[in-house]
Protein backbone atom coordinates (compact mmCIF):
# COMPACT_ATOMS: atom_id res chain seq x y z
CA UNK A 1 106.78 -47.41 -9.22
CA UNK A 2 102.86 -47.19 -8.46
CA UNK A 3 101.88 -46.15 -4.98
CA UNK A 4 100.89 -50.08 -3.71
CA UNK A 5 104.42 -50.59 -4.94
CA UNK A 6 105.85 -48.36 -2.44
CA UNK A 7 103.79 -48.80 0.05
CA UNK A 8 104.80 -52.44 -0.37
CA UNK A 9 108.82 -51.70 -0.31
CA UNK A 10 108.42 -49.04 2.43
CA UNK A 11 106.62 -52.07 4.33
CA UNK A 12 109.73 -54.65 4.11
CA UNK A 13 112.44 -51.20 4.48
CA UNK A 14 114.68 -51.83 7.67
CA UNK A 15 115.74 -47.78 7.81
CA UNK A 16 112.89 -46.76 10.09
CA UNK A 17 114.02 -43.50 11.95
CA UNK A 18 111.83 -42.37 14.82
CA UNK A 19 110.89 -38.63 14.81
CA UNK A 20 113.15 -36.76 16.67
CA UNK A 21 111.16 -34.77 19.07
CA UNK A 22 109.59 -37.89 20.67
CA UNK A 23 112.04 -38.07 22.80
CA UNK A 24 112.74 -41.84 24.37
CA UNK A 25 108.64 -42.43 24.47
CA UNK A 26 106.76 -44.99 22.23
CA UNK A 27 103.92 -43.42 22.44
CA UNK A 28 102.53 -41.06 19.95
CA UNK A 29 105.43 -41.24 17.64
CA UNK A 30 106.02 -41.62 13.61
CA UNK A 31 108.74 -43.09 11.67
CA UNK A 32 109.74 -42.58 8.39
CA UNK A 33 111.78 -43.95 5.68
CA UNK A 34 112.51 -43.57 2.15
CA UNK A 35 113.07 -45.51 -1.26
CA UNK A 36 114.08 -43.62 -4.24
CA UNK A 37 111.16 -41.68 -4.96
CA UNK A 38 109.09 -42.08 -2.16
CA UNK A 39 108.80 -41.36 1.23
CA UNK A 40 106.57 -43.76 4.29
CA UNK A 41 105.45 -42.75 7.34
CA UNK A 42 104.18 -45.25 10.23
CA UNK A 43 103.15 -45.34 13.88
CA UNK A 44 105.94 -46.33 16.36
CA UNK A 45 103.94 -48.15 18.39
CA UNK A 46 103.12 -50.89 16.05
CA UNK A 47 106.61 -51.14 14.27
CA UNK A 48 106.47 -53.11 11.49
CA UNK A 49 102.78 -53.94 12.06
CA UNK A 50 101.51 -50.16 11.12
CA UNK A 51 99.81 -49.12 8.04
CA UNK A 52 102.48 -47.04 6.24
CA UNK A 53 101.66 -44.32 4.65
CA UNK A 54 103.49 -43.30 1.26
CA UNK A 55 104.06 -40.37 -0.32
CA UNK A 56 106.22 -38.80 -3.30
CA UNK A 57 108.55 -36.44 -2.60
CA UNK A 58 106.48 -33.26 -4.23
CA UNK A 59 103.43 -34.78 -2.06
CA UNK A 60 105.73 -34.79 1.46
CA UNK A 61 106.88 -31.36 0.63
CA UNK A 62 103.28 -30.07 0.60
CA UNK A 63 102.34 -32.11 3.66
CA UNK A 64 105.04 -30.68 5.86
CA UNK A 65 104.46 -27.01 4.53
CA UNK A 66 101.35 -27.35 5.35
CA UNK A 67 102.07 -28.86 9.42
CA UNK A 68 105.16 -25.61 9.45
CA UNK A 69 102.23 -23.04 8.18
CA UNK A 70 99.55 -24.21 10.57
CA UNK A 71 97.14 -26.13 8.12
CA UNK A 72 96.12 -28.76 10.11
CA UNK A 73 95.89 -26.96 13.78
CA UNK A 74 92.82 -28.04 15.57
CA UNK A 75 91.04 -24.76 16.96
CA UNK A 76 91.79 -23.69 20.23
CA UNK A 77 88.35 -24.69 21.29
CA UNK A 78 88.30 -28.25 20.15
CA UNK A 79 91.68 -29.20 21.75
């Protein structure tokens, strides 16, 4: 399946789960959900309205290293 494919599928996909450490809030929260061989992210607050985001599995394994080892941190100054 080609990326617009899955970003397509991901779209109409009804298994949404909201991140788990946002709490009960709307705001500033991701879902994601998967298809075989891919995986979407998209903003809570505009449900089924929000740009998803797609990404193959090897892809959301780097992404998420990356968040655990610190890759994207903002400096300390710029917060």
């Amino acid at each position: 399946m080609h990326h617009t494919d899955a970003v397509a599928a991901l779209s109409a996909a009804t298994t949404w789960h909201k991140a788990s450490h946002s709490g009960n809030t709307d705001s500033g929260c991701v879902e994601v959900a998967t298809i075989p061989g891919w995986i979407g992210v998209r903003d809570t607050k505009l449900g089924p309205d929000s740009p998803v985001l797609a990404f193959t599995p090897h892809e959301w394994d780097t992404f998420t290293r990356g968040v655990r080892d610190g890759e994207f941190s903002l400096p300390s100054d710029a917060r």
